[in-house]
N, C-alpha and C. Protein backbone atom coordinates (compact mmCIF):
# COMPACT_ATOMS: atom_id res chain seq x y z
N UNK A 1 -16.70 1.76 8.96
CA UNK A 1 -17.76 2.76 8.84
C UNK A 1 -17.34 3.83 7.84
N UNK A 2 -18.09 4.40 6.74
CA UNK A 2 -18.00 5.09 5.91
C UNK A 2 -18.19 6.74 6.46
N UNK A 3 -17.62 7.84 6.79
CA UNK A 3 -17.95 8.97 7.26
C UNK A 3 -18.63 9.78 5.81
N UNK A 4 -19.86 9.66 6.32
CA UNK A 4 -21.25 10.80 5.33
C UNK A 4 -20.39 11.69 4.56
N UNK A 5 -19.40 12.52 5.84
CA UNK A 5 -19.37 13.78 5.22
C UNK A 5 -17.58 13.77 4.81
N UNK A 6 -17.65 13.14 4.19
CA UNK A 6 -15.50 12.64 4.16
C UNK A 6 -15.29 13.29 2.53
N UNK A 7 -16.56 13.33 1.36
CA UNK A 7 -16.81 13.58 0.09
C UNK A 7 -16.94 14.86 0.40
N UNK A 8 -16.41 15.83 -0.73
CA UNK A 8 -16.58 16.88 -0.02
C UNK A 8 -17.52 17.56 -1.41
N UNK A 9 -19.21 17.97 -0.08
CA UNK A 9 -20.15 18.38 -1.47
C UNK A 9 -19.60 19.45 -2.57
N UNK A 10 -18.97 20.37 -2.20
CA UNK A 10 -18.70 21.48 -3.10
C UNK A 10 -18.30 20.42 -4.36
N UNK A 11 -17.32 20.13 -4.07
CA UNK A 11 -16.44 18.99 -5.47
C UNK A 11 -17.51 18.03 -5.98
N UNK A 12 -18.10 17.26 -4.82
CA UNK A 12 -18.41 16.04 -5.97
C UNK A 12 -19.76 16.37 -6.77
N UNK A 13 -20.21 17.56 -6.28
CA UNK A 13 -21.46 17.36 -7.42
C UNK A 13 -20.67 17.33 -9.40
N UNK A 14 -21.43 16.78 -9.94
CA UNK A 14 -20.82 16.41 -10.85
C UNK A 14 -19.97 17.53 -12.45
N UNK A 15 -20.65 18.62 -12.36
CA UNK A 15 -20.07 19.98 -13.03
C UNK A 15 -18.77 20.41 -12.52
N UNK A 16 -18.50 20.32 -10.90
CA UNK A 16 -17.87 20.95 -10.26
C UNK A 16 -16.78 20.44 -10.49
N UNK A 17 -16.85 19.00 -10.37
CA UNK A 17 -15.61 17.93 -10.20
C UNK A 17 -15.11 18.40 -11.39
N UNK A 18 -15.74 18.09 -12.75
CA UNK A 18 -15.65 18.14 -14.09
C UNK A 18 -14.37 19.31 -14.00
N UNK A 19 -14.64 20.86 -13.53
CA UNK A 19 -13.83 21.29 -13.52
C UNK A 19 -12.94 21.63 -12.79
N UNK A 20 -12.91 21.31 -11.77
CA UNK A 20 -11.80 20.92 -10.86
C UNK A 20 -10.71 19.99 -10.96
N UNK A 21 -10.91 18.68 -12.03
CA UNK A 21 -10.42 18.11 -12.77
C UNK A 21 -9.74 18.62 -13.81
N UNK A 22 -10.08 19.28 -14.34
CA UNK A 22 -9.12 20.28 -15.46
C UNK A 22 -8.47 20.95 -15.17
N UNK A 23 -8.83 22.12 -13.95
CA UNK A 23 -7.81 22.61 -13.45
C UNK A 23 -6.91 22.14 -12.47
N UNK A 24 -6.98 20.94 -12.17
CA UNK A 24 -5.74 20.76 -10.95
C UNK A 24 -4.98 19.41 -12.12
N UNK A 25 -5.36 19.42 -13.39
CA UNK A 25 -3.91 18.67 -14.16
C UNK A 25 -3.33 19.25 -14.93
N UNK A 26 -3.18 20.54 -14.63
CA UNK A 26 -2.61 21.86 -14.98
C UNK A 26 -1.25 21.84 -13.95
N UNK A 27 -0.11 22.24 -14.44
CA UNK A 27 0.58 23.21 -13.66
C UNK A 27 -0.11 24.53 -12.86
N UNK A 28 0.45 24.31 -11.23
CA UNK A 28 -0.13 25.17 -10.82
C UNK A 28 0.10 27.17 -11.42
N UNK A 29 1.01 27.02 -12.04
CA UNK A 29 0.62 28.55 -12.54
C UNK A 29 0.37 28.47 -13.45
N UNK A 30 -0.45 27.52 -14.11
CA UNK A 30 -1.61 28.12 -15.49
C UNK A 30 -3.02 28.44 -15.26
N UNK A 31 -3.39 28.60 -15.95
CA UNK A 31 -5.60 28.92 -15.53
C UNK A 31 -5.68 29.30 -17.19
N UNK A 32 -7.15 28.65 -16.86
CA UNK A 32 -7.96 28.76 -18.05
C UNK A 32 -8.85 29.73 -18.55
N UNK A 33 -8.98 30.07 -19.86
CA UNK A 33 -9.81 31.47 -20.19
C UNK A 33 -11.31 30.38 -19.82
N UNK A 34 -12.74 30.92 -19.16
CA UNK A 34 -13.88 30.65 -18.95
C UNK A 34 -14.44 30.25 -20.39
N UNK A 35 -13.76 30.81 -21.15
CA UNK A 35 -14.63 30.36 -22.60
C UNK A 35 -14.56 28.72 -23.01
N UNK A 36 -13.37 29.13 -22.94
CA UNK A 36 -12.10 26.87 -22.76
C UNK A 36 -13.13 26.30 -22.53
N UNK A 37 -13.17 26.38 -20.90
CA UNK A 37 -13.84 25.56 -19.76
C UNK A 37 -15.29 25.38 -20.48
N UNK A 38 -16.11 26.67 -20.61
CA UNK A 38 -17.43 26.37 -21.52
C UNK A 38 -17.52 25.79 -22.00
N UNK A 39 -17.07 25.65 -23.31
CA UNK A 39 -16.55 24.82 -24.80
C UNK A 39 -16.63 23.23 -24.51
N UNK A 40 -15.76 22.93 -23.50
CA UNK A 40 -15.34 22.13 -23.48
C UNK A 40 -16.11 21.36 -22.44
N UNK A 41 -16.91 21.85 -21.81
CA UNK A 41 -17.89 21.17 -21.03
C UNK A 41 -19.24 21.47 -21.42
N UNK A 42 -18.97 22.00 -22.41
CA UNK A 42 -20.65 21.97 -23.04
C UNK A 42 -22.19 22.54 -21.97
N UNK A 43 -21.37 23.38 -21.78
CA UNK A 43 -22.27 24.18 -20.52
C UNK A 43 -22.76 25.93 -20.93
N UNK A 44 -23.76 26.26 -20.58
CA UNK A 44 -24.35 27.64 -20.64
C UNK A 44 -23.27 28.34 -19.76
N UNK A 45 -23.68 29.65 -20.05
CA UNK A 45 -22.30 30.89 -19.66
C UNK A 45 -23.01 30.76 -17.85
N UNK A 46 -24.37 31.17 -17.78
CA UNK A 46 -25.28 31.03 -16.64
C UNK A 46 -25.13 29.68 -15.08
N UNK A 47 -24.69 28.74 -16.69
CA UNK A 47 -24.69 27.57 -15.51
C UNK A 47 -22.89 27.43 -14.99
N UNK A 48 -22.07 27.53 -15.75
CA UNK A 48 -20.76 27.63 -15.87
C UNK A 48 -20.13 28.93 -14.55
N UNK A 49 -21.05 30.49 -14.70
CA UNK A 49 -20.66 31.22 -13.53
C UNK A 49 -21.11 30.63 -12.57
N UNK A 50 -22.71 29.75 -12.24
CA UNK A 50 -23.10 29.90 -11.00
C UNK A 50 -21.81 28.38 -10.34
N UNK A 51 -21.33 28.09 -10.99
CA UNK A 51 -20.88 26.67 -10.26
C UNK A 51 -19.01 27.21 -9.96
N UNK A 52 -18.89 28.11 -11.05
CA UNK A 52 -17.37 28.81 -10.50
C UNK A 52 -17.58 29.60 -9.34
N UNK A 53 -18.67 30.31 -9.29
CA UNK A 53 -19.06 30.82 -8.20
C UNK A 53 -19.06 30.46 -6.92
N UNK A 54 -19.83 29.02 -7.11
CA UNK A 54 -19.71 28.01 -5.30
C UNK A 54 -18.21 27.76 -5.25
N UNK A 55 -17.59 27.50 -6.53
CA UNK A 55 -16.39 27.09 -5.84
C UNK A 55 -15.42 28.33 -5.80
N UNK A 56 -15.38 29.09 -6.08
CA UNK A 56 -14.71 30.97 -5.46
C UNK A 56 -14.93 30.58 -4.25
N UNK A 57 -16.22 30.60 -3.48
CA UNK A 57 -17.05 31.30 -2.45
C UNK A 57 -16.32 29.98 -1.20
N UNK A 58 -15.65 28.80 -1.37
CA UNK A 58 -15.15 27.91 -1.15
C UNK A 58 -13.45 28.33 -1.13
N UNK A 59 -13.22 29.37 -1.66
CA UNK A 59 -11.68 29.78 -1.99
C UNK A 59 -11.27 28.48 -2.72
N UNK A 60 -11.75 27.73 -3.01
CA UNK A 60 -10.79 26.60 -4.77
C UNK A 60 -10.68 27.12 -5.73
N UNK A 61 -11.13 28.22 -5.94
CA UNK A 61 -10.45 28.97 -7.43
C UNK A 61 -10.32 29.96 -7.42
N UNK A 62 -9.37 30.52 -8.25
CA UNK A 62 -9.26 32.38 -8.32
C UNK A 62 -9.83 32.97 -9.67
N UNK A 63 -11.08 34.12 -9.98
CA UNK A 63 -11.12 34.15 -11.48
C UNK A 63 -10.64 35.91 -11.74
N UNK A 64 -10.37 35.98 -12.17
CA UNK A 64 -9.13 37.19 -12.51
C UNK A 64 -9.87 37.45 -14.32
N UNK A 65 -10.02 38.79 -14.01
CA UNK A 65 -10.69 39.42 -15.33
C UNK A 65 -9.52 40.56 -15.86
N UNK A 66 -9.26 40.77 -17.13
CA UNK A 66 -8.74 41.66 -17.73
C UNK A 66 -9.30 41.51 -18.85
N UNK A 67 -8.42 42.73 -20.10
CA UNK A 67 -8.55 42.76 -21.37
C UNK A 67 -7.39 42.21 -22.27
N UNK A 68 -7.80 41.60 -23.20
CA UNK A 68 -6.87 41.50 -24.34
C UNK A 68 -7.29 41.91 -25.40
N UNK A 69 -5.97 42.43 -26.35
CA UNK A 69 -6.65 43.10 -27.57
C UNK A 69 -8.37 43.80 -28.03
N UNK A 70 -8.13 44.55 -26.48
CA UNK A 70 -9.16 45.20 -26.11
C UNK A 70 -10.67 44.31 -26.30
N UNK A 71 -10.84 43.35 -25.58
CA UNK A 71 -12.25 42.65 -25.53
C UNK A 71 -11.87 42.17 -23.99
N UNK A 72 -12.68 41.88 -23.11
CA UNK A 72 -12.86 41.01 -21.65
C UNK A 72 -11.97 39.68 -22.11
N UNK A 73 -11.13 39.53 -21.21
CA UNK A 73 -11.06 38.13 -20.96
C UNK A 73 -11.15 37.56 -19.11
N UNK A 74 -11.87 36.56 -19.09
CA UNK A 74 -11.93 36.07 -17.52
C UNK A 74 -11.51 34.36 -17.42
N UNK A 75 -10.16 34.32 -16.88
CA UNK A 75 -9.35 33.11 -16.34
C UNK A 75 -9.92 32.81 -15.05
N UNK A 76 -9.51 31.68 -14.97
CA UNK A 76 -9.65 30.90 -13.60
C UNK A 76 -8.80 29.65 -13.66
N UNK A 77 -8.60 29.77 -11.95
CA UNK A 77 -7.12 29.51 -11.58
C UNK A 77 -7.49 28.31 -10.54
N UNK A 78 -6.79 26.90 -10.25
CA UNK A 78 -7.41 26.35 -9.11
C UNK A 78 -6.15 27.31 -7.98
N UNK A 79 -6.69 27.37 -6.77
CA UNK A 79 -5.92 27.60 -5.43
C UNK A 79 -4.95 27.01 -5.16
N UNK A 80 -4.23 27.48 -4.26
CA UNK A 80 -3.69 26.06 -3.53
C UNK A 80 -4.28 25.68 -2.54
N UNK A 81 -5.42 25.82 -1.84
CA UNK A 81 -6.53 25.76 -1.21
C UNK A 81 -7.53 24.44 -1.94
N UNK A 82 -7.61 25.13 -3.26
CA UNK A 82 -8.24 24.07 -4.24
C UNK A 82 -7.88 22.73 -4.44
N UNK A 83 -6.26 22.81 -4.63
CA UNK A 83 -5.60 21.58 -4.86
C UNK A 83 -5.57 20.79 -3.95
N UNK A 84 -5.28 21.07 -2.39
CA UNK A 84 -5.19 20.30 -1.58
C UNK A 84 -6.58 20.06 -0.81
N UNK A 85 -8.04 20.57 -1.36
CA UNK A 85 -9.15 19.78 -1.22
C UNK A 85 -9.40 18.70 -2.04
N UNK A 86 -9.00 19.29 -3.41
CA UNK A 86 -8.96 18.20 -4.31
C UNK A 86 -8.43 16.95 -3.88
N UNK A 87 -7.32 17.01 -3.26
CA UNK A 87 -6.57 15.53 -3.36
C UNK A 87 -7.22 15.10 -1.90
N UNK A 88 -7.83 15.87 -1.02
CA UNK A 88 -8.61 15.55 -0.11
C UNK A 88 -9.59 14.35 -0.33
N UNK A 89 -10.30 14.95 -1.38
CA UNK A 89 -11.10 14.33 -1.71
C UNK A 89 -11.14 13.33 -2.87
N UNK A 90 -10.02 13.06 -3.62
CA UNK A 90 -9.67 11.95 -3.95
C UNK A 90 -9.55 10.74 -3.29
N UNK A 91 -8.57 11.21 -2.49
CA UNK A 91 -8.10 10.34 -1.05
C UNK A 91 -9.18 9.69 -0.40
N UNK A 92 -10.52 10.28 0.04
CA UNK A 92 -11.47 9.99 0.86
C UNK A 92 -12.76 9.01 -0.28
N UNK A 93 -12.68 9.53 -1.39
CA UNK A 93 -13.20 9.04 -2.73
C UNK A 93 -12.46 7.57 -2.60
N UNK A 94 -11.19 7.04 -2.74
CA UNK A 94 -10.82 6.12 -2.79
C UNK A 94 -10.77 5.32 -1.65
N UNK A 95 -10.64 6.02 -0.43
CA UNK A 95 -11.25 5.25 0.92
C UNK A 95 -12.46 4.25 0.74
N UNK A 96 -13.51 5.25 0.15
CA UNK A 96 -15.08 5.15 0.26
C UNK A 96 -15.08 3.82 -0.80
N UNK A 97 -14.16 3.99 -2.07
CA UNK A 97 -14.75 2.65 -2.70
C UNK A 97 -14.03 1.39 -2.66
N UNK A 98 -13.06 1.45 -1.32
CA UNK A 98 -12.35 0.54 -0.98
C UNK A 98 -12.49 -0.38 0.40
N UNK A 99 -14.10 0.76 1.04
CA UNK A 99 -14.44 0.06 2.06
C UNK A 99 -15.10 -1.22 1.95
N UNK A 100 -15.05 -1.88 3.08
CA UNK A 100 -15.55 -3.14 2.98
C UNK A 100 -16.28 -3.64 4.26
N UNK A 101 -17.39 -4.16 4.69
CA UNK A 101 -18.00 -3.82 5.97
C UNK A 101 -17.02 -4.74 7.10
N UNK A 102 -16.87 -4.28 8.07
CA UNK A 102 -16.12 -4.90 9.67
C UNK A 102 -16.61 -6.17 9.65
């Protein structure tokens, strides 16, 4: 039997994973400037906060704002909260496509 809820929604919708994936093949003390992550996922500033947002509000990431050479910069960090949902849900991801019916 496959358990519904073993995927865990925050992650697998498909933006989320995207970056949850980037940040957990990171060393855990690096994080990425939000601009990176943009760029590189080809995403609006709008759609990019609201989905760092669910996953903050989840504690999987930390985003930490300062300045450099006097302009904003805003990083984000996976957790260690983050990481070990992540591999949660790897784990249960690879369950799911390894089941086979009784």
């Amino acid at each position: 039997m496959i358990d519904d809820g073993a995927l865990d929604e925050t992650i697998h919708q498909s933006t989320r994973l995207r970056i949850m994936t980037m940040l957990v093949s990171m060393p855990e003390s690096d994080r990425l400037a939000y601009g990176f992550i943009q760029k590189t996922l080809d995403l609006t500033g709008g759609n990019l906060t609201t989905h760092l947002r669910k996953l903050e509000d989840a504690d999987f990431l930390a985003i930490t704002k300062e300045f450099r050479d006097s302009k904003p910069q805003t990083w984000i960090q996976v957790t260690p909260a983050g990481r070990r949902a992540f591999a949660d849900y790897l784990s249960n991801l690879q369950k799911a496509l390894n089941w086979r019916p009784g």
